[in-house]
PDB file of N, CA and C in Angstrom:
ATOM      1  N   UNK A   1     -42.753   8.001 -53.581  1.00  0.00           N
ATOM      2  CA  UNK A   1     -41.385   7.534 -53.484  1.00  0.00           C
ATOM      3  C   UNK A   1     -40.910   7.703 -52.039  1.00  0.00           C
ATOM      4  N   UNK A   2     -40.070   6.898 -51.609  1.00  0.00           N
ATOM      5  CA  UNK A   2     -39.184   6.855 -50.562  1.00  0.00           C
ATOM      6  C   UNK A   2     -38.588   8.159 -50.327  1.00  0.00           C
ATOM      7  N   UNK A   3     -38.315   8.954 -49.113  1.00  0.00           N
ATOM      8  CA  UNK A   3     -37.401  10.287 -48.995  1.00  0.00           C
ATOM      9  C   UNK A   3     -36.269   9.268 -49.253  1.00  0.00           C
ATOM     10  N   UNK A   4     -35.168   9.984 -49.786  1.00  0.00           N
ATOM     11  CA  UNK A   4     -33.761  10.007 -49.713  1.00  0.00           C
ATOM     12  C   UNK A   4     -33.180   9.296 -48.279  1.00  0.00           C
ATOM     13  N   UNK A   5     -32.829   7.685 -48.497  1.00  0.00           N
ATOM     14  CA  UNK A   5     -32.599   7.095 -47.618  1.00  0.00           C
ATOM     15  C   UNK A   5     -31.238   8.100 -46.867  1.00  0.00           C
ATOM     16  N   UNK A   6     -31.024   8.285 -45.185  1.00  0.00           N
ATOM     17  CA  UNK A   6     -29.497   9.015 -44.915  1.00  0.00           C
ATOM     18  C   UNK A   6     -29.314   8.016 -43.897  1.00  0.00           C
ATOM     19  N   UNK A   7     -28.170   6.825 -44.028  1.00  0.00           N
ATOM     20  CA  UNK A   7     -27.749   5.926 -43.551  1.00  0.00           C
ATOM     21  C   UNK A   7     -26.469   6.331 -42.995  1.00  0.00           C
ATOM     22  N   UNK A   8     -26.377   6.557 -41.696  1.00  0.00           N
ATOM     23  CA  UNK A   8     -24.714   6.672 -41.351  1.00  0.00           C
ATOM     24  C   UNK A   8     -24.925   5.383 -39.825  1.00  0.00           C
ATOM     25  N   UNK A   9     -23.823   4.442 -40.018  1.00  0.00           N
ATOM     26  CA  UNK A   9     -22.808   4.453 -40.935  1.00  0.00           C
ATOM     27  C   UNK A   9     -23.558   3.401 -41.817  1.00  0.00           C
ATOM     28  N   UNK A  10     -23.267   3.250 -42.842  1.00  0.00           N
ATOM     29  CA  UNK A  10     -23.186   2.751 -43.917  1.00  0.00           C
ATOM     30  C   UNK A  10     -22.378   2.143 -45.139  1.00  0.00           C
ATOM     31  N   UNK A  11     -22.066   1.233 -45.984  1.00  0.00           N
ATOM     32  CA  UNK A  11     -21.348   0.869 -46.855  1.00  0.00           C
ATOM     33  C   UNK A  11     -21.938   0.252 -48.116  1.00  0.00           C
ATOM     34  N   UNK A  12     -21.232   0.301 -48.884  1.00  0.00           N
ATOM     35  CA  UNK A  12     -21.716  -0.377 -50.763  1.00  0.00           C
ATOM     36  C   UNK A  12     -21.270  -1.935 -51.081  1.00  0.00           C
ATOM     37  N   UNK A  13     -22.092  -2.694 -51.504  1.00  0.00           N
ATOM     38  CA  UNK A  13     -21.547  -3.615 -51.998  1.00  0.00           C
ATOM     39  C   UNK A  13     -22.296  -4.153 -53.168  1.00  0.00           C
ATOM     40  N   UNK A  14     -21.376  -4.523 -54.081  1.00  0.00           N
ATOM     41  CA  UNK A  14     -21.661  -4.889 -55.742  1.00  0.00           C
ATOM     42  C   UNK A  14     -22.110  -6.575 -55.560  1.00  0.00           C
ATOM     43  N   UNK A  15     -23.005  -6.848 -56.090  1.00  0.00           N
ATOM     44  CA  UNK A  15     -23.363  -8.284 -55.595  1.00  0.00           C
ATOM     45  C   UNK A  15     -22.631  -8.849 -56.843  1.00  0.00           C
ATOM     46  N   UNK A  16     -22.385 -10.190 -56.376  1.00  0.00           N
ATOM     47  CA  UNK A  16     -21.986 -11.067 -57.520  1.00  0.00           C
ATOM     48  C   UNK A  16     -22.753 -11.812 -58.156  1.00  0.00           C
ATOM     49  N   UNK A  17     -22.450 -12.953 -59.174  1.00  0.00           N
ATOM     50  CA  UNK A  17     -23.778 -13.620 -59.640  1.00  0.00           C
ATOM     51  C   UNK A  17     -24.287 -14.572 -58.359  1.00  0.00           C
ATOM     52  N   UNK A  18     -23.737 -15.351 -57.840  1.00  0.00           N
ATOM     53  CA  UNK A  18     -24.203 -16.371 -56.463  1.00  0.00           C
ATOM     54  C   UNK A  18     -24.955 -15.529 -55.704  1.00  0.00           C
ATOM     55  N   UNK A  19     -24.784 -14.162 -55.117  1.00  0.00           N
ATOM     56  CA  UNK A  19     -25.494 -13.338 -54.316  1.00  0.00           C
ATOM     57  C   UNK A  19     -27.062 -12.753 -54.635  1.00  0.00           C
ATOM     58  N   UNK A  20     -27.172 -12.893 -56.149  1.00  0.00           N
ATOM     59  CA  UNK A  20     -28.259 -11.902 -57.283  1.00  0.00           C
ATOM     60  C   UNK A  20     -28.946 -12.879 -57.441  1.00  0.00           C
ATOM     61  N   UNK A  21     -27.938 -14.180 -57.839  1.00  0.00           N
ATOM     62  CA  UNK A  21     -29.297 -15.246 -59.432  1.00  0.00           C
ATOM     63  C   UNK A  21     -29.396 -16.499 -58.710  1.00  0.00           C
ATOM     64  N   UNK A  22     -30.721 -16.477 -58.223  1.00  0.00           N
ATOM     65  CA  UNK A  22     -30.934 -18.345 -57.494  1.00  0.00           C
ATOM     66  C   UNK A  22     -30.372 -19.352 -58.485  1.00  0.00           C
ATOM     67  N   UNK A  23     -30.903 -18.984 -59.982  1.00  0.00           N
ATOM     68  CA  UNK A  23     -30.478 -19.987 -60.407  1.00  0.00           C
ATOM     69  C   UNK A  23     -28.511 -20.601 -60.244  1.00  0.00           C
ATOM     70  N   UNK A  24     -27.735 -19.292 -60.078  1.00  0.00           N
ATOM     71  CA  UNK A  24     -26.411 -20.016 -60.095  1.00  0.00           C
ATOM     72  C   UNK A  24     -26.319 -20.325 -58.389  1.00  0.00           C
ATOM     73  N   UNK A  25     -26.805 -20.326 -57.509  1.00  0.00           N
ATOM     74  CA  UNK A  25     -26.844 -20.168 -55.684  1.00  0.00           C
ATOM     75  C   UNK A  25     -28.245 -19.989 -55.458  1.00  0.00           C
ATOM     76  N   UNK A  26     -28.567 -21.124 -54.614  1.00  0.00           N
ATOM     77  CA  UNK A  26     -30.062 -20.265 -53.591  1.00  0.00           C
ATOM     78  C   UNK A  26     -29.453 -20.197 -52.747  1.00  0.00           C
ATOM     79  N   UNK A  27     -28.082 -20.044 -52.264  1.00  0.00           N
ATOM     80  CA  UNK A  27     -27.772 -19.599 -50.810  1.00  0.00           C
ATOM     81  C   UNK A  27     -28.506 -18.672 -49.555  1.00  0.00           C
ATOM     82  N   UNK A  28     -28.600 -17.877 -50.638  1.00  0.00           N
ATOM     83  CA  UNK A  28     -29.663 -16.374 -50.211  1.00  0.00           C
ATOM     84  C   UNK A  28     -28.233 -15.515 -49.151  1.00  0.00           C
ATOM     85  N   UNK A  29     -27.738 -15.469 -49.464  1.00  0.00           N
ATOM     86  CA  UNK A  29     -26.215 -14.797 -48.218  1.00  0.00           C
ATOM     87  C   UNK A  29     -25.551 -14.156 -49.028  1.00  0.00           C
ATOM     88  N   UNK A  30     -25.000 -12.388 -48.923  1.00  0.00           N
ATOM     89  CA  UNK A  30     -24.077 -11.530 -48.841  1.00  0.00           C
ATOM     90  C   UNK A  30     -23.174 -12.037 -48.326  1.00  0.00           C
ATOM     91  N   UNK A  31     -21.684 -12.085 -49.340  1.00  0.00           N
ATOM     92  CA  UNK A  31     -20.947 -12.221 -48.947  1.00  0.00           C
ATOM     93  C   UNK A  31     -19.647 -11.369 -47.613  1.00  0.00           C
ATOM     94  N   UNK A  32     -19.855 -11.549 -46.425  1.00  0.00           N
ATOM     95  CA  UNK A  32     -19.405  -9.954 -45.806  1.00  0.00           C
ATOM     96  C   UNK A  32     -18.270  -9.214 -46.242  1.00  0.00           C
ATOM     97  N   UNK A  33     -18.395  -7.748 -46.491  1.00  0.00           N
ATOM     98  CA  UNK A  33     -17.066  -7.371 -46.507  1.00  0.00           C
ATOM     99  C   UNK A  33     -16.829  -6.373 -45.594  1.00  0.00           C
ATOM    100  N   UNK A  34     -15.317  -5.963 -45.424  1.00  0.00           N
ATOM    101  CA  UNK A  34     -14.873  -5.267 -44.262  1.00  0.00           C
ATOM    102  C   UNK A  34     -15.724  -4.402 -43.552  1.00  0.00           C
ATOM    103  N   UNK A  35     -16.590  -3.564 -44.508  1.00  0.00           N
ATOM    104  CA  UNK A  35     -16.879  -2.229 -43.944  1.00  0.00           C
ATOM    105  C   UNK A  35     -18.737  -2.869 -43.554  1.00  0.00           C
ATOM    106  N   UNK A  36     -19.190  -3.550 -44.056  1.00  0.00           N
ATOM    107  CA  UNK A  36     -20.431  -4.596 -43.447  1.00  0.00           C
ATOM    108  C   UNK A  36     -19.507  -4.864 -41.710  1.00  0.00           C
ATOM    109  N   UNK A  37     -18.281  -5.427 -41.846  1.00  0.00           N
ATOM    110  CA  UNK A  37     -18.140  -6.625 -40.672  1.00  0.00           C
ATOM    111  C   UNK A  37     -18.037  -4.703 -39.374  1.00  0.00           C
ATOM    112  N   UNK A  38     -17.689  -3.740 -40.228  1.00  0.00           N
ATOM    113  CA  UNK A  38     -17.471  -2.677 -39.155  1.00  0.00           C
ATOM    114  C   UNK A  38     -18.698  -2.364 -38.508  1.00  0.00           C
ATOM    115  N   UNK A  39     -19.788  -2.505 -39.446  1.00  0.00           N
ATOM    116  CA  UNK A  39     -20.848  -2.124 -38.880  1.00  0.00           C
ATOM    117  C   UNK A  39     -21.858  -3.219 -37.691  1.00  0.00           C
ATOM    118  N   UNK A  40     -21.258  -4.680 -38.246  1.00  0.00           N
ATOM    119  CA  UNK A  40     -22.435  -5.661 -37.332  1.00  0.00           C
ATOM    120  C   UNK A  40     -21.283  -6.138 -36.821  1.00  0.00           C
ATOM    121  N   UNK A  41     -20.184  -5.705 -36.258  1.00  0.00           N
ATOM    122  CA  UNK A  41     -19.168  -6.831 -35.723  1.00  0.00           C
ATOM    123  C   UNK A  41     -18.711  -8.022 -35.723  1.00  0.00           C
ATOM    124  N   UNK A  42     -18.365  -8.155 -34.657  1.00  0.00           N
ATOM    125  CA  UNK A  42     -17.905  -9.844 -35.346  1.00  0.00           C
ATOM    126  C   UNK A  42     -18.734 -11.191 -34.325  1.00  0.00           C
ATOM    127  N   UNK A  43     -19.708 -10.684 -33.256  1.00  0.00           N
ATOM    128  CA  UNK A  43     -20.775 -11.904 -33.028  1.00  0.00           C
ATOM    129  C   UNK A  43     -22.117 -12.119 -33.873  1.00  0.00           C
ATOM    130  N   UNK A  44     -22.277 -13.083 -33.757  1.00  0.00           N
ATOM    131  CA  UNK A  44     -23.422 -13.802 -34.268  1.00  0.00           C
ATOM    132  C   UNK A  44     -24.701 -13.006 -34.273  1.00  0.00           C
ATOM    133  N   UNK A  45     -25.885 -12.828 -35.185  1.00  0.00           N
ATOM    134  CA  UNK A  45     -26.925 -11.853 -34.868  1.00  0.00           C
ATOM    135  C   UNK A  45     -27.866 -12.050 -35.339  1.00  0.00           C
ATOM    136  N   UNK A  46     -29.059 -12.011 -35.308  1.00  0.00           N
ATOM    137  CA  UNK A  46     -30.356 -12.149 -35.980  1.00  0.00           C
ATOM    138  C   UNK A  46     -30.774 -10.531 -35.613  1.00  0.00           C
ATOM    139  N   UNK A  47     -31.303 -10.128 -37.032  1.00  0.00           N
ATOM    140  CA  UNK A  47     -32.375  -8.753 -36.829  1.00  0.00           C
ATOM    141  C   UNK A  47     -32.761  -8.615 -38.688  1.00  0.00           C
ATOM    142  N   UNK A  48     -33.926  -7.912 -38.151  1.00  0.00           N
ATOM    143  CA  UNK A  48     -34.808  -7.197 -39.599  1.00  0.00           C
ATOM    144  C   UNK A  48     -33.975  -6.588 -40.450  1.00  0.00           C
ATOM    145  N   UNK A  49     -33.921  -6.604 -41.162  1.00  0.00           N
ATOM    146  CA  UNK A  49     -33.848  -5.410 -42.367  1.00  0.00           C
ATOM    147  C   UNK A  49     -35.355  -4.866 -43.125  1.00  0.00           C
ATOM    148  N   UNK A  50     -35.021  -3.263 -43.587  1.00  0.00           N
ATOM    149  CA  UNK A  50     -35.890  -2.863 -44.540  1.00  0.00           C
ATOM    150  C   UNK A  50     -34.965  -2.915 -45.958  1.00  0.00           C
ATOM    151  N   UNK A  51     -35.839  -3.786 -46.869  1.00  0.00           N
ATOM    152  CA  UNK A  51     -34.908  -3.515 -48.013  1.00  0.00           C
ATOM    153  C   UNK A  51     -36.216  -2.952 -49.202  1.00  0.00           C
ATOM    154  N   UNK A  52     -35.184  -1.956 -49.980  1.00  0.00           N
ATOM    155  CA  UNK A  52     -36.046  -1.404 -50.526  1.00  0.00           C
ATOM    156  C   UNK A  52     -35.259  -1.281 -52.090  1.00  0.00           C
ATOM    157  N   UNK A  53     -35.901  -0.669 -53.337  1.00  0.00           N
ATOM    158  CA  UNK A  53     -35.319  -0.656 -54.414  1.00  0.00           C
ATOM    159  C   UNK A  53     -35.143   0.967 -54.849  1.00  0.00           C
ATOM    160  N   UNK A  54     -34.149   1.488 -54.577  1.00  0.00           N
ATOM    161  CA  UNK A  54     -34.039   2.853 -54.891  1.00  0.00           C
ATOM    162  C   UNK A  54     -34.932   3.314 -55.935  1.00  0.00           C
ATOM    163  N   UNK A  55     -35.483   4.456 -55.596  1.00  0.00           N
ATOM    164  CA  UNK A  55     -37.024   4.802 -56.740  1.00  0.00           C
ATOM    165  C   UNK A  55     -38.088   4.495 -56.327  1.00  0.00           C
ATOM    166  N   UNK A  56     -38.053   3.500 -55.486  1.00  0.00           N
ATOM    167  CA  UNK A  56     -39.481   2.844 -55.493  1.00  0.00           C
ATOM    168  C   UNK A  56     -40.018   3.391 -54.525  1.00  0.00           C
ATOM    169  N   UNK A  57     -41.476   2.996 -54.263  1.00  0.00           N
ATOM    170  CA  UNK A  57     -42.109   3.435 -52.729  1.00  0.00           C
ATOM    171  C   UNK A  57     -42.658   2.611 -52.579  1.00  0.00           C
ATOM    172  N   UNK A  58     -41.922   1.741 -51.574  1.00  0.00           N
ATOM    173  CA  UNK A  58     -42.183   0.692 -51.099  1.00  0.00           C
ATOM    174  C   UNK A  58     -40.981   0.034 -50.370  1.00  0.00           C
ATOM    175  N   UNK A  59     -40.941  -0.849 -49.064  1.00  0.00           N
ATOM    176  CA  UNK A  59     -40.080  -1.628 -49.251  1.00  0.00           C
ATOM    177  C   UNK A  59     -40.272  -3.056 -48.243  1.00  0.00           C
ATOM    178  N   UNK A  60     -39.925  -3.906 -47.925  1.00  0.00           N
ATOM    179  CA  UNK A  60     -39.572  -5.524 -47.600  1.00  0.00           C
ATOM    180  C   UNK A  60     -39.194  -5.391 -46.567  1.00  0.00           C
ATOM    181  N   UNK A  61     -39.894  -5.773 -45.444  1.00  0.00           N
ATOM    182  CA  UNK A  61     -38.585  -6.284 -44.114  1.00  0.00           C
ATOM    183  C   UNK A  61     -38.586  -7.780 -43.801  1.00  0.00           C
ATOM    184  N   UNK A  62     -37.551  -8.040 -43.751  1.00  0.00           N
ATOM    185  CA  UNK A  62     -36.857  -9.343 -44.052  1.00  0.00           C
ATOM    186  C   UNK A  62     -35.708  -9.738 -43.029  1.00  0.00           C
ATOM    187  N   UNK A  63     -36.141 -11.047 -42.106  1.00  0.00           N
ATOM    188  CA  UNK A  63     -35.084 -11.435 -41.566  1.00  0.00           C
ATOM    189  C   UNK A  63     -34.051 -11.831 -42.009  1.00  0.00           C
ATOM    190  N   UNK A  64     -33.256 -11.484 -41.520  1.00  0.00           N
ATOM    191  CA  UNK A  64     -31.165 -12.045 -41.674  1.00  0.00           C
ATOM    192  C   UNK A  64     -30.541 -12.044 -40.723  1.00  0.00           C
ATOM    193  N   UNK A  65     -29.260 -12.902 -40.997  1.00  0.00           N
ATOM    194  CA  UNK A  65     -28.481 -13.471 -39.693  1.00  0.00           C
ATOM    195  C   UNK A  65     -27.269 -13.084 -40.270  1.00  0.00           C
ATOM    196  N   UNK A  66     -26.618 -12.371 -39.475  1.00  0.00           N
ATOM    197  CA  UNK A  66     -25.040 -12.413 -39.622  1.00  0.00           C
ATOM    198  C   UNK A  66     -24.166 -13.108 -39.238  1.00  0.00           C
ATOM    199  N   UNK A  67     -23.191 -13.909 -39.424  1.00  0.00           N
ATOM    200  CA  UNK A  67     -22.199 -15.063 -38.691  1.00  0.00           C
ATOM    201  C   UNK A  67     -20.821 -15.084 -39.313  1.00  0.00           C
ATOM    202  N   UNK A  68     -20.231 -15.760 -38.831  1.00  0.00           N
ATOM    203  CA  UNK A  68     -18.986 -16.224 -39.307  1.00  0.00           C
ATOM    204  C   UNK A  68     -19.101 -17.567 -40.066  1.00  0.00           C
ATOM    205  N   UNK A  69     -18.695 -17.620 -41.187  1.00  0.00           N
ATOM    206  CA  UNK A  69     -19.276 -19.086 -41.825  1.00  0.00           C
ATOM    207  C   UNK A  69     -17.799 -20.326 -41.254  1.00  0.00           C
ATOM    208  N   UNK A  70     -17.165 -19.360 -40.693  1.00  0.00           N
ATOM    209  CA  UNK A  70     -15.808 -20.329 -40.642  1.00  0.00           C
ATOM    210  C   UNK A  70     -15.173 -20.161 -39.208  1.00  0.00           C
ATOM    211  N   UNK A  71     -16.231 -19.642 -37.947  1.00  0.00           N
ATOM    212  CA  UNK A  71     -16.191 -20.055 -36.594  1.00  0.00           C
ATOM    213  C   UNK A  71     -14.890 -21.090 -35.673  1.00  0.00           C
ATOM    214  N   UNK A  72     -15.124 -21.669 -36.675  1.00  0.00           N
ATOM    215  CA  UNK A  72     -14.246 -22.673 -35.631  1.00  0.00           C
ATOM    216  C   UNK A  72     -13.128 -22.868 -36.758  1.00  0.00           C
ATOM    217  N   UNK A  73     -12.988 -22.488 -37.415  1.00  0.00           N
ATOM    218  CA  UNK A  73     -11.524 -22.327 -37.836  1.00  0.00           C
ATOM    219  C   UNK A  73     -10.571 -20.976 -37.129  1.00  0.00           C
ATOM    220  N   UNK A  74      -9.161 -21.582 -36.534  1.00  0.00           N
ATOM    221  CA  UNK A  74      -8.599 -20.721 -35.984  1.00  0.00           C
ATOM    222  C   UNK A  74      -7.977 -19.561 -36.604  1.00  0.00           C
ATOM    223  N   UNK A  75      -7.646 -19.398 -38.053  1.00  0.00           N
ATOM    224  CA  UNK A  75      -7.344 -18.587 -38.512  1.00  0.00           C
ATOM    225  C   UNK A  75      -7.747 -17.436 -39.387  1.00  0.00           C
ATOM    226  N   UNK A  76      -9.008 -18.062 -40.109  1.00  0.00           N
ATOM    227  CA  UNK A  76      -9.613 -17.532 -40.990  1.00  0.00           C
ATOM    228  C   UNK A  76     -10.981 -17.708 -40.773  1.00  0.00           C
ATOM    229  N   UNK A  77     -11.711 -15.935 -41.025  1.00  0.00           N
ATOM    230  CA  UNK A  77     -12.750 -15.612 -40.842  1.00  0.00           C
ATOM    231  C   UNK A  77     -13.413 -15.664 -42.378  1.00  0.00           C
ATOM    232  N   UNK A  78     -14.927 -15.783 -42.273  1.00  0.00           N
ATOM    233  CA  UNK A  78     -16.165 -15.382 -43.705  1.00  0.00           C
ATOM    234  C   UNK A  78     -17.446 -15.279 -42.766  1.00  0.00           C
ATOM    235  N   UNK A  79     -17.457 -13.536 -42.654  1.00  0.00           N
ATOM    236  CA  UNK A  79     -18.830 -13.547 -42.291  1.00  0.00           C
ATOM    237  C   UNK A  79     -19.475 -13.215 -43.172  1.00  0.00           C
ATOM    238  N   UNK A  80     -20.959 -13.704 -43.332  1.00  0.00           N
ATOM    239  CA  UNK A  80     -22.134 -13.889 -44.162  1.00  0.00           C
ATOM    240  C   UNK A  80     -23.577 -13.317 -43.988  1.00  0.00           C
ATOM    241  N   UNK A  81     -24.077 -12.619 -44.833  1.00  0.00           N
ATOM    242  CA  UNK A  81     -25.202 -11.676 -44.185  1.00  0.00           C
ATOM    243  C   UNK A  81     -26.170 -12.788 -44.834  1.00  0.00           C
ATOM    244  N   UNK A  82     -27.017 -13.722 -44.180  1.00  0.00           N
ATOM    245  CA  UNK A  82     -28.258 -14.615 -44.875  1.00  0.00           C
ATOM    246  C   UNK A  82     -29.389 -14.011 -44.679  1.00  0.00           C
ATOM    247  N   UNK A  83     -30.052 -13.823 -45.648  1.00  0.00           N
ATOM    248  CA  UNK A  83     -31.621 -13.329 -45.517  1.00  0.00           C
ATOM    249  C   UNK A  83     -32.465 -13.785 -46.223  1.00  0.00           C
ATOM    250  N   UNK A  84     -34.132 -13.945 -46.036  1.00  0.00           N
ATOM    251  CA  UNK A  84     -34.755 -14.765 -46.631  1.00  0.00           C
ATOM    252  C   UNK A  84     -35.424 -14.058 -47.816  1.00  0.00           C
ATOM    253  N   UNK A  85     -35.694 -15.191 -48.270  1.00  0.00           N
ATOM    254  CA  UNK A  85     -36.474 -14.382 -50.014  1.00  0.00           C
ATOM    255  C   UNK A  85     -37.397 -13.569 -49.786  1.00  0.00           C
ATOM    256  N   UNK A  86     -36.988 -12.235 -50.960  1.00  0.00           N
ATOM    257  CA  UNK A  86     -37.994 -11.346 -50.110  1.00  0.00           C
ATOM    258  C   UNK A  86     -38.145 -10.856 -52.010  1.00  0.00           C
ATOM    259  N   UNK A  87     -39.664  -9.962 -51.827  1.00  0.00           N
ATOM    260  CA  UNK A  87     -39.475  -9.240 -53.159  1.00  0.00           C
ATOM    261  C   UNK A  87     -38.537  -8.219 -54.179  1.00  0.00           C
ATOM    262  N   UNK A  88     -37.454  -7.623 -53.139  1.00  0.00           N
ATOM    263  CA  UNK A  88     -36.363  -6.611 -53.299  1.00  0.00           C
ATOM    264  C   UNK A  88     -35.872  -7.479 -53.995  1.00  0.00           C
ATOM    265  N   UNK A  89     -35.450  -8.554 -53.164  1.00  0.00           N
ATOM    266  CA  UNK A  89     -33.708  -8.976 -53.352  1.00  0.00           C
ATOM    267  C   UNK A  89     -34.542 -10.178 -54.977  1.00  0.00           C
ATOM    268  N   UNK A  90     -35.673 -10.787 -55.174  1.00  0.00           N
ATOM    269  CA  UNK A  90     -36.041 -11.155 -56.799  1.00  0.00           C
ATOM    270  C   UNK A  90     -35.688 -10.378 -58.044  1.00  0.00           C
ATOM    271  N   UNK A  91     -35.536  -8.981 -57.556  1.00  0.00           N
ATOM    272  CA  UNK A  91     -35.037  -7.976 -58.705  1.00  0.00           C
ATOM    273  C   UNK A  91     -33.484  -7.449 -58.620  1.00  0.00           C
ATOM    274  N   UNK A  92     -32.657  -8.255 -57.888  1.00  0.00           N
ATOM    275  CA  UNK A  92     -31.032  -7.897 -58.033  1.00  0.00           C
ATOM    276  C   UNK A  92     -30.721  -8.482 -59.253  1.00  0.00           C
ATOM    277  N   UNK A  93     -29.455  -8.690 -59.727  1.00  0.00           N
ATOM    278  CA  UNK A  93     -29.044  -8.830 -60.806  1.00  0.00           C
ATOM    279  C   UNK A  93     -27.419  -8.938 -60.572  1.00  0.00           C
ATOM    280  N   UNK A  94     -26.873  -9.760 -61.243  1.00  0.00           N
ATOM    281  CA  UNK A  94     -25.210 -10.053 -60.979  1.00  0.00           C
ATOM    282  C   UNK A  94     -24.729  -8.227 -61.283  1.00  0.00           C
ATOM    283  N   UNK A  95     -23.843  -7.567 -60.618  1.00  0.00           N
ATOM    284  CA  UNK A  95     -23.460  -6.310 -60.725  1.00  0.00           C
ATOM    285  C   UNK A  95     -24.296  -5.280 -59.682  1.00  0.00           C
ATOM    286  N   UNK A  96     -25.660  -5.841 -59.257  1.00  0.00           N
ATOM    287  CA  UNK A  96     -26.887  -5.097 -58.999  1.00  0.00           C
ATOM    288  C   UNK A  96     -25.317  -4.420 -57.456  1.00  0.00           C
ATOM    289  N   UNK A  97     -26.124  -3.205 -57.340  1.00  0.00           N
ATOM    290  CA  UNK A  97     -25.392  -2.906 -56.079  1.00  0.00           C
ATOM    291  C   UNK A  97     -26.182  -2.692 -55.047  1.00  0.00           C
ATOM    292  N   UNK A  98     -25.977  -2.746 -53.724  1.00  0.00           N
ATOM    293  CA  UNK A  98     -26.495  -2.677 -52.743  1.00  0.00           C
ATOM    294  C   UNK A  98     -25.849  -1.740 -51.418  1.00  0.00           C
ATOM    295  N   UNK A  99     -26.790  -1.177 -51.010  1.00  0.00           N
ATOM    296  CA  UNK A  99     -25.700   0.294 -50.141  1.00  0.00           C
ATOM    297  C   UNK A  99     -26.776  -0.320 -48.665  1.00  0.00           C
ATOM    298  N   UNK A 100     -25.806  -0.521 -48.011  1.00  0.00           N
ATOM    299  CA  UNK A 100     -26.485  -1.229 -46.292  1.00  0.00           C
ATOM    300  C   UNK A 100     -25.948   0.151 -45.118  1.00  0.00           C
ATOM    301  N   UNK A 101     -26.913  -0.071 -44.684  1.00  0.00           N
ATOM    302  CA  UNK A 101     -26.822   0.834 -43.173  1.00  0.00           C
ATOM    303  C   UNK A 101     -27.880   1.035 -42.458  1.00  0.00           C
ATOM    304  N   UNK A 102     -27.962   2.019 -41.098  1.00  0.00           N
ATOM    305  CA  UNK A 102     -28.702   2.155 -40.141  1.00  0.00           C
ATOM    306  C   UNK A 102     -29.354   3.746 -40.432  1.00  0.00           C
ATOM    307  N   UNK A 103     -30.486   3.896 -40.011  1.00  0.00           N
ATOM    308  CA  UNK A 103     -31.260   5.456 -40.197  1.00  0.00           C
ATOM    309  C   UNK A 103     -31.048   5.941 -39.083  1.00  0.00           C
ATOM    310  N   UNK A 104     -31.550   7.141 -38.701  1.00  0.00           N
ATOM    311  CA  UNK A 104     -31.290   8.132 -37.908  1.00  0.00           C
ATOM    312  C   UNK A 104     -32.749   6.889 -36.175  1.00  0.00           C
ATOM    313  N   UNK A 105     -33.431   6.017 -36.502  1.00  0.00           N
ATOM    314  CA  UNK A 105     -33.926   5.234 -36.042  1.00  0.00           C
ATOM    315  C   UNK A 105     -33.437   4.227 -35.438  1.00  0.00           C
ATOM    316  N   UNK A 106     -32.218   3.720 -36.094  1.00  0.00           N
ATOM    317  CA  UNK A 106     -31.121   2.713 -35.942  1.00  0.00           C
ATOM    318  C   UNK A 106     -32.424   1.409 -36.533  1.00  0.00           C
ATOM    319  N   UNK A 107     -32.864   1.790 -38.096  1.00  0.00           N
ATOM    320  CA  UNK A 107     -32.850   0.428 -38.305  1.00  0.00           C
ATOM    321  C   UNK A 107     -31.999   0.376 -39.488  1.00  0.00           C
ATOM    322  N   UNK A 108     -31.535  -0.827 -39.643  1.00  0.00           N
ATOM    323  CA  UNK A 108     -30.866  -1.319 -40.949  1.00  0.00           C
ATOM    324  C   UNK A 108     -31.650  -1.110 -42.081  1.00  0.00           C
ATOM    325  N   UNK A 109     -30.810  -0.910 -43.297  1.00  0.00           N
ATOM    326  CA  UNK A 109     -31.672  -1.166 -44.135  1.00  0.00           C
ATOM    327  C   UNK A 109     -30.604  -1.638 -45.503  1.00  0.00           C
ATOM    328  N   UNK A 110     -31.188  -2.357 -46.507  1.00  0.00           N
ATOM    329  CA  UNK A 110     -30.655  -2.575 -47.337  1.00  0.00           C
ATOM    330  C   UNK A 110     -31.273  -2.132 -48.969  1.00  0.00           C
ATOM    331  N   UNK A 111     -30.725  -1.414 -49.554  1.00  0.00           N
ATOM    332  CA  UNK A 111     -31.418  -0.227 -50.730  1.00  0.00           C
ATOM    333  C   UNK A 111     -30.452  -0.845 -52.086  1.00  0.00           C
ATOM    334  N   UNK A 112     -30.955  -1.025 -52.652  1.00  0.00           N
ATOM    335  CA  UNK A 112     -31.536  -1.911 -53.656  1.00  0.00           C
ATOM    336  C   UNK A 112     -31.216  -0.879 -55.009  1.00  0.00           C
ATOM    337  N   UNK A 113     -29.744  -0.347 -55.811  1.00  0.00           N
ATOM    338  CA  UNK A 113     -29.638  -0.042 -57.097  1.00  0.00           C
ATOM    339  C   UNK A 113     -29.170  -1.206 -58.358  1.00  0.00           C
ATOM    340  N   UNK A 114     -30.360  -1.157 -59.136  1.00  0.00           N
ATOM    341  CA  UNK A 114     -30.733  -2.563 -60.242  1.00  0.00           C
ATOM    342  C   UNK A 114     -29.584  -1.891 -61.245  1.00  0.00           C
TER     343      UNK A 114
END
């Protein structure tokens, strides 16, 4: 098994069904929320993630892009975490939660409770 991921800083997010089930979205994109946008700011980004499934030993690194989906609108922001199909994210589930952050390494990671 994985040691006890210690992510600071870090935040939780509850996926929805569009985020979990290709079949209702293949978007493949986290929707951002506040405490995500604290951690990757607010420019544009490409980098790895390790995503892994709490319990398991094992985990996925997987490119994603962070952005603003609504850039050129002057008032209103949606940034979006896109990442590509990976084996982690086949086993989310609408509700599945997901806890994102950086290790004492500074890599990201995204950990995976089904």
């Amino acid at each position: 098994m994985i040691n006890a991921l210690n992510l600071s800083p870090a935040c939780i997010k509850s996926l929805s069904a569009v985020e979990a089930v290709p079949k209702r979205s293949n978007q493949h994109e986290f929707n951002g929320v506040a405490q995500l946008k604290d951690i990757l700011g607010n420019e544009k980004k490409s980098f790895k993630v390790n995503f892994s499934v709490r319990g398991k030993n094992s985990y996925t690194q997987s490119n994603v892009t962070w952005y603003d989906a609504r850039k050129k609108h002057p008032t209103r922001t949606e940034y979006r975490l896109y990442f590509q199909t990976n084996d982690v994210m086949s086993q989310a589930k609408e509700g599945s939660t997901l806890i994102f952050g950086l290790d004492s390494k500074k890599c990201f990671w995204a950990e995976l409770i089904i």
